[in-house]
Protein backbone atom coordinates (compact mmCIF):
# COMPACT_ATOMS: atom_id res chain seq x y z
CA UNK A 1 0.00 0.00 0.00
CA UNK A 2 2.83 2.51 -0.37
CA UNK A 3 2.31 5.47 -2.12
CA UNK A 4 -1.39 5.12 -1.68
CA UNK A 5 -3.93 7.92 -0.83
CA UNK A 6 -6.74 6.82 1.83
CA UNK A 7 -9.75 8.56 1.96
CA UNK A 8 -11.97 8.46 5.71
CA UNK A 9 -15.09 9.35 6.19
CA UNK A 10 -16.77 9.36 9.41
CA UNK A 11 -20.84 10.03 9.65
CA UNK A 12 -21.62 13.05 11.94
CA UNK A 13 -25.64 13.41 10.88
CA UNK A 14 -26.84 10.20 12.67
CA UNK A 15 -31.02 10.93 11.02
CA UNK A 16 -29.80 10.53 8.00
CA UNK A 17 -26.87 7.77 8.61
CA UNK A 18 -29.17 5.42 6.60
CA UNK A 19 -28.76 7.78 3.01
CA UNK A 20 -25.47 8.72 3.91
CA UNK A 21 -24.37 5.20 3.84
CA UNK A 22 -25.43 4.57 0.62
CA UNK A 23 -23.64 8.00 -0.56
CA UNK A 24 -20.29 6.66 0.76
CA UNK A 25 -21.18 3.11 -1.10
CA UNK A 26 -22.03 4.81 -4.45
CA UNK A 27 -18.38 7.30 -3.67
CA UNK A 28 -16.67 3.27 -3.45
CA UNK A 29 -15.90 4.22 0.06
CA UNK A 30 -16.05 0.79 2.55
CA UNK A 31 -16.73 0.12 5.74
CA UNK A 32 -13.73 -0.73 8.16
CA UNK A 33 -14.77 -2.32 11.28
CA UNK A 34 -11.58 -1.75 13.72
CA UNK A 35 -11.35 2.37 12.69
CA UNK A 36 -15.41 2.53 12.57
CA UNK A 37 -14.74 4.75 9.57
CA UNK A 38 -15.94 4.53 5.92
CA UNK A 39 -12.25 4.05 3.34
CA UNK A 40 -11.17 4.19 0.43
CA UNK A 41 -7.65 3.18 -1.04
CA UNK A 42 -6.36 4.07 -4.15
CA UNK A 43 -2.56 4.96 -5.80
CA UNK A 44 -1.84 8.52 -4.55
CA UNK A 45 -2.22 10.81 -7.13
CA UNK A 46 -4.57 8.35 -9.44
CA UNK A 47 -7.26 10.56 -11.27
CA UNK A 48 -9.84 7.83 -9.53
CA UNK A 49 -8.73 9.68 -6.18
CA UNK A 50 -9.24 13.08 -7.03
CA UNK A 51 -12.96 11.82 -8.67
CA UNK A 52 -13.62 9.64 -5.88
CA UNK A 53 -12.82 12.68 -3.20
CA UNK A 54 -15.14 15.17 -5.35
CA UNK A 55 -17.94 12.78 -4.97
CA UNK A 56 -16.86 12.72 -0.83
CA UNK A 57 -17.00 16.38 -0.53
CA UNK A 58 -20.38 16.71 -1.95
CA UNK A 59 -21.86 14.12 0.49
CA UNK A 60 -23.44 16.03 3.30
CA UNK A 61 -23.47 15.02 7.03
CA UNK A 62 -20.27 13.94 6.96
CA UNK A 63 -16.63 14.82 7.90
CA UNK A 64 -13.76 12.89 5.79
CA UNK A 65 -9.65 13.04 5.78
CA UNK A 66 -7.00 12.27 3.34
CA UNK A 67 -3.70 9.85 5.01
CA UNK A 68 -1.06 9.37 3.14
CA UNK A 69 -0.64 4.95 3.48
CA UNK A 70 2.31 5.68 6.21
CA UNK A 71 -0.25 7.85 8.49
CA UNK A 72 -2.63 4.90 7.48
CA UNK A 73 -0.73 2.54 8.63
CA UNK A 74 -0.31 4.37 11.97
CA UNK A 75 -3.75 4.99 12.50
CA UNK A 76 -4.84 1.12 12.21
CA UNK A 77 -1.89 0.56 14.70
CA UNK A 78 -3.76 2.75 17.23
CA UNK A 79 -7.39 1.18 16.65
């Protein structure tokens, strides 16, 4: 996973968790049980990451983050 991008998104607007979800799903975001946060990995730099964060920023109710795979790797360490 070097050189990878990783997109987190966590869901802040729990009435609407339900539509959100399926947001995240259609942005190819998955669910990752030990971080409770929605992911997605992809090469860092890769046009599918800068489409795939576009769709993420237009999702509302949520708040996301960009890790490089190193600060990744560090935060699944800690969970």
């Amino acid at each position: 996973m070097s050189n990878a991008a990783v997109i987190t998104a966590t869901i802040t607007d729990r009435t609407n968790a339900p539509v959100i979800r399926k947001h995240l799903k259609d942005a190819l975001l998955t669910w990752h049980q030990s971080t409770r946060q929605w992911v997605h990995v992809s090469p860092l730099g890769a046009m599918e990451t800068r489409t795939i964060l576009e769709d993420v920023k237009k999702i509302k109710g949520i708040e996301y983050q960009i890790f490089s795979s190193e600060q990744w790797q560090e935060t699944l360490k800690n969970s």
